[in-house]
C-alpha atoms as a PDB file:
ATOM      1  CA  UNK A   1      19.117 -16.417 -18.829  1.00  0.00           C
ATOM      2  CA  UNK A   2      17.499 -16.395 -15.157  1.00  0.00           C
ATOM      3  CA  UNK A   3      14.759 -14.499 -14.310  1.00  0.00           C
ATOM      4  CA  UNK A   4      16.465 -11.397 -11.919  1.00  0.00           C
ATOM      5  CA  UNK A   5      15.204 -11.873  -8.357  1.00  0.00           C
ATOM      6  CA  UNK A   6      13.878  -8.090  -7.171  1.00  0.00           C
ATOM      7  CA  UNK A   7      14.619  -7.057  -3.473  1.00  0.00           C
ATOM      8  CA  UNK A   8      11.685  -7.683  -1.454  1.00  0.00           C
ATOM      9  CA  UNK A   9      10.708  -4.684   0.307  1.00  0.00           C
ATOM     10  CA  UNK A  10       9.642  -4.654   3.884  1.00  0.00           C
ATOM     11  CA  UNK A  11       5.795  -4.813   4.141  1.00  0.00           C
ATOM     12  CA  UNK A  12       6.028  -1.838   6.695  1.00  0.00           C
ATOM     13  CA  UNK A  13       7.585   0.182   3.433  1.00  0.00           C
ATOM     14  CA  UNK A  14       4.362  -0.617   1.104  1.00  0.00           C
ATOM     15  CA  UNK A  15       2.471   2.432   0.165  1.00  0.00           C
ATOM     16  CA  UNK A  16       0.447   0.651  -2.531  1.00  0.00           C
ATOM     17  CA  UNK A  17       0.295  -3.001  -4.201  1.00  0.00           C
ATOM     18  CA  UNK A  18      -1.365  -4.910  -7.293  1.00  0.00           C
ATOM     19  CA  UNK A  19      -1.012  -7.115  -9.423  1.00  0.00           C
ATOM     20  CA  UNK A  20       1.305  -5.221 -11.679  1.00  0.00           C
ATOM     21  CA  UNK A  21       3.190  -2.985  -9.875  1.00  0.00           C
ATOM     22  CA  UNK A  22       3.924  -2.143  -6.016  1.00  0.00           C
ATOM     23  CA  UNK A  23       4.878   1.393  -4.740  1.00  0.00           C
ATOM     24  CA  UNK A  24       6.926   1.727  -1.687  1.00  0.00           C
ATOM     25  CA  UNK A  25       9.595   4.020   0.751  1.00  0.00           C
ATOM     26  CA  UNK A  26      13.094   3.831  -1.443  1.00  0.00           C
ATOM     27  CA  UNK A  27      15.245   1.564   0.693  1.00  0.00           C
ATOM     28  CA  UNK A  28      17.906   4.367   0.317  1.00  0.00           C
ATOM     29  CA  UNK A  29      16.438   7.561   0.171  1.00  0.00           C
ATOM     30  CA  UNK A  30      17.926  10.802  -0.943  1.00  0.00           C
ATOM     31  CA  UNK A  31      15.117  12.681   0.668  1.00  0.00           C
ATOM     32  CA  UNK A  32      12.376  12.072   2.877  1.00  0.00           C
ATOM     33  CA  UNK A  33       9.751  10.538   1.556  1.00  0.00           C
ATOM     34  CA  UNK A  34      11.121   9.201  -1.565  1.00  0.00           C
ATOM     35  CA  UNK A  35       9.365   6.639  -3.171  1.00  0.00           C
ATOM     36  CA  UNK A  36       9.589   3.891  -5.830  1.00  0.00           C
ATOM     37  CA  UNK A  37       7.169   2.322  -8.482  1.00  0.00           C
ATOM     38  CA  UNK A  38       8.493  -0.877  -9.564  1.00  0.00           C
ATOM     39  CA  UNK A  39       6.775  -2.720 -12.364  1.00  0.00           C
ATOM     40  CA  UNK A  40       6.468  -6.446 -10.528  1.00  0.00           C
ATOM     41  CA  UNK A  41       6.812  -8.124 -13.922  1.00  0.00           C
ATOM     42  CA  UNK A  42      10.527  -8.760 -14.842  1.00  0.00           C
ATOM     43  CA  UNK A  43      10.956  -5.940 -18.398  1.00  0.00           C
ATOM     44  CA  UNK A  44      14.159  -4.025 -18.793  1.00  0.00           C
ATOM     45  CA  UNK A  45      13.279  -1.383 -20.199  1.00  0.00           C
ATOM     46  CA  UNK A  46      10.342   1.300 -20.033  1.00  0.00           C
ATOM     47  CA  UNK A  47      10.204   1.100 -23.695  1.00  0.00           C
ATOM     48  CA  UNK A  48       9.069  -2.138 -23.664  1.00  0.00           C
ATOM     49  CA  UNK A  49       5.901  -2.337 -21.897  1.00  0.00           C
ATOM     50  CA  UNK A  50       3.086  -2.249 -24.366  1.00  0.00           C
ATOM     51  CA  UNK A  51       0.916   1.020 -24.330  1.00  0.00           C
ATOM     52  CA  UNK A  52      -1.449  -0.648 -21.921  1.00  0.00           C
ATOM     53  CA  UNK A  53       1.005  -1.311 -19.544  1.00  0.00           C
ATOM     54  CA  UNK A  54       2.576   1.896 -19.572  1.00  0.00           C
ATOM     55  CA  UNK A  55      -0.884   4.103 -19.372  1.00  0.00           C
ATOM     56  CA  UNK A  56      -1.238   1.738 -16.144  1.00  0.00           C
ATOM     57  CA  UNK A  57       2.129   2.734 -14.527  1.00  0.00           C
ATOM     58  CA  UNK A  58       2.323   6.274 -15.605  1.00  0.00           C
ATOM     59  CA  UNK A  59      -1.212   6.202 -13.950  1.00  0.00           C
ATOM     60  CA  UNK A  60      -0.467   4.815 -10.939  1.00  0.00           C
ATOM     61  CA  UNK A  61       3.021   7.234 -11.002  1.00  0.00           C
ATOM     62  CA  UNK A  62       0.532  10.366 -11.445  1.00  0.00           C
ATOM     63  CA  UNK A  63      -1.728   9.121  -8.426  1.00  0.00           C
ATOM     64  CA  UNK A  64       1.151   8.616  -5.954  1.00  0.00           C
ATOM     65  CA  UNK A  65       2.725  11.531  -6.686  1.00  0.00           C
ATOM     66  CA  UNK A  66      -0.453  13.632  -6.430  1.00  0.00           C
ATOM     67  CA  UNK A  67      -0.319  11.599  -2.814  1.00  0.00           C
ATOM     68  CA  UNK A  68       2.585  12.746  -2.124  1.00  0.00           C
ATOM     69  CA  UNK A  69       2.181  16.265  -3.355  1.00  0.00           C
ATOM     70  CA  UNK A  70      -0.644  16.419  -0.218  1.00  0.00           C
ATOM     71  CA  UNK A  71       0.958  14.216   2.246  1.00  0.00           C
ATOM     72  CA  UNK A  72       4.044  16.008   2.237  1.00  0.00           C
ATOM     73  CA  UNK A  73       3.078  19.157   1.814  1.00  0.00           C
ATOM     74  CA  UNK A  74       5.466  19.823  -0.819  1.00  0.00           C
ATOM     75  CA  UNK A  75       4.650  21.565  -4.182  1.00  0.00           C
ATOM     76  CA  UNK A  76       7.602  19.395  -6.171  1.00  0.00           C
ATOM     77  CA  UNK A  77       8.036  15.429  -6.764  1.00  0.00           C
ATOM     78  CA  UNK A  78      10.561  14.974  -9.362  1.00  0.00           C
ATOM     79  CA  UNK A  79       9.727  11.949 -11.079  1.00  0.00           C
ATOM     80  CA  UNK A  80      13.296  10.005 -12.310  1.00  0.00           C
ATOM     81  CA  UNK A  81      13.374   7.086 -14.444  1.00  0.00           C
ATOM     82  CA  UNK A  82      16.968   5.359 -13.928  1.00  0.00           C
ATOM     83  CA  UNK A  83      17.772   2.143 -15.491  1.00  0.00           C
ATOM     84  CA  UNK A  84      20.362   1.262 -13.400  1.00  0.00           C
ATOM     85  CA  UNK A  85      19.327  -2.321 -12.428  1.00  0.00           C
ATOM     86  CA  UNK A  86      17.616  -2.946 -15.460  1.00  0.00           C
ATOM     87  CA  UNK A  87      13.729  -3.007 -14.325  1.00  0.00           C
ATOM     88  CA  UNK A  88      11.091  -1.175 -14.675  1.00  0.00           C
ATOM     89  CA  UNK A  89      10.903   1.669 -12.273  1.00  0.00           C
ATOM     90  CA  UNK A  90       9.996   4.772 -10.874  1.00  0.00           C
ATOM     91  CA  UNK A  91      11.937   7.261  -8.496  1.00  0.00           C
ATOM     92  CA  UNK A  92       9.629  10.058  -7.459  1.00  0.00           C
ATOM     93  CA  UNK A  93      11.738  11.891  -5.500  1.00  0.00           C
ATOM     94  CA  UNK A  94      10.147  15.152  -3.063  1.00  0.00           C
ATOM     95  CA  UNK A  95      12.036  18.586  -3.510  1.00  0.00           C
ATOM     96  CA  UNK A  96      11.923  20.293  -0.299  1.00  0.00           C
ATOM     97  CA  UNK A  97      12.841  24.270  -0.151  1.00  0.00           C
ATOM     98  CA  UNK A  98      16.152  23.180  -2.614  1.00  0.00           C
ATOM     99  CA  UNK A  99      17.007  24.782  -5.946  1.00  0.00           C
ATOM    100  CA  UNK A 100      16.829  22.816  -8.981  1.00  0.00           C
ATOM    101  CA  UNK A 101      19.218  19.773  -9.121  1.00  0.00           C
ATOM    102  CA  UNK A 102      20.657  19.909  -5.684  1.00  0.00           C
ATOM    103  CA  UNK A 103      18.240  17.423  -4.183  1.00  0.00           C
ATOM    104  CA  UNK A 104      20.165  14.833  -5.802  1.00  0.00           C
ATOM    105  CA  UNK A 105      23.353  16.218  -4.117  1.00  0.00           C
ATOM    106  CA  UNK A 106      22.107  14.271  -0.761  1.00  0.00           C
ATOM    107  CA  UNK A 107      23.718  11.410   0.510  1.00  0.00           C
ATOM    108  CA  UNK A 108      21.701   7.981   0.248  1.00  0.00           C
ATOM    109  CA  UNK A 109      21.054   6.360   3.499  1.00  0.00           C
ATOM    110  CA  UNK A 110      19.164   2.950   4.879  1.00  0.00           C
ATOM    111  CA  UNK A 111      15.748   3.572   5.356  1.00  0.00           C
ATOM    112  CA  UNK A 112      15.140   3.494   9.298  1.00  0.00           C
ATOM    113  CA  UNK A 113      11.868   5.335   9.486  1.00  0.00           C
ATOM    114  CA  UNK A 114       8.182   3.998   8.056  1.00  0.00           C
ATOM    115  CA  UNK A 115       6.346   5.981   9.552  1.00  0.00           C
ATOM    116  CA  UNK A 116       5.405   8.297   6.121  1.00  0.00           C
ATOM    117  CA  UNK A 117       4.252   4.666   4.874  1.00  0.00           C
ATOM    118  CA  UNK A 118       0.413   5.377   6.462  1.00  0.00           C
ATOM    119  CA  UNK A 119       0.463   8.792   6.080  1.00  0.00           C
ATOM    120  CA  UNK A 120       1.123   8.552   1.979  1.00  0.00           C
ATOM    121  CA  UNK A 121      -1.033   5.594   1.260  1.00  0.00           C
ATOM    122  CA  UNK A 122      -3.839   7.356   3.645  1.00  0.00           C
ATOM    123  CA  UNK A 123      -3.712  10.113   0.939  1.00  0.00           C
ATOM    124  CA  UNK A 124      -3.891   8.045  -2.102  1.00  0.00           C
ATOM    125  CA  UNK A 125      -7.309   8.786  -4.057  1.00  0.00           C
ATOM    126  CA  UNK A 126      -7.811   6.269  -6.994  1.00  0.00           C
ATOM    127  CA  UNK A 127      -9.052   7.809 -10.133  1.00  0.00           C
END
């Protein structure tokens, strides 16, 4: 079977990159300022990353959130892990000023804005 090809994001969208993973602005947000962790490497399925692996994206999913938390000056990232296109990845979604589920009651839309791009990554503080 052939490797899947992942959608390149658009460099201005890049909050943070590696070798293993890169975290950027969701192409389609629901809300502002939601942002996805993509494991680079092509696995299908959370449950099979070794433990390694996974301390090293739940890591990196706890340090961008916490960026997040302070960038946006919100006190709620839901973190949502959908297997819809079978890969590896991380939704952490902000809740602003909403009740419960109905942040996910939001329309998707194409990503027109960057400019949260500097402003996250500027409050990323590695641990």
């Amino acid at each position: 079977m052939p490797k899947k090809q992942l959608p390149t994001p658009p460099k201005k969208a890049i909050i943070y990159e590696d070798d293993k993973l890169y975290a950027c602005l969701a192409s389609r947000p629901i809300t502002v300022g939601h942002v996805v962790v993509v494991w680079k490497k092509d696995v299908n399925d959370i449950h099979l990353l070794n433990d390694r692996d996974y301390s090293y994206l739940m890591a990196a999913v706890d340090i961008l959130r916490d960026a997040m938390l302070k960038a946006l000056k919100v006190k709620k990232i839901y973190l949502i892990y959908m297997d819809e296109v079978n890969h590896v990845h991380w939704h952490l979604v902000p809740r602003y000023n909403e009740k419960g589920y109905d942040v996910f009651s939001h329309k998707p839309a194409v990503l027109k804005n960057f400019s949260l791009t500097a402003k996250i990554k500027k409050a990323i503080i590695l641990k």
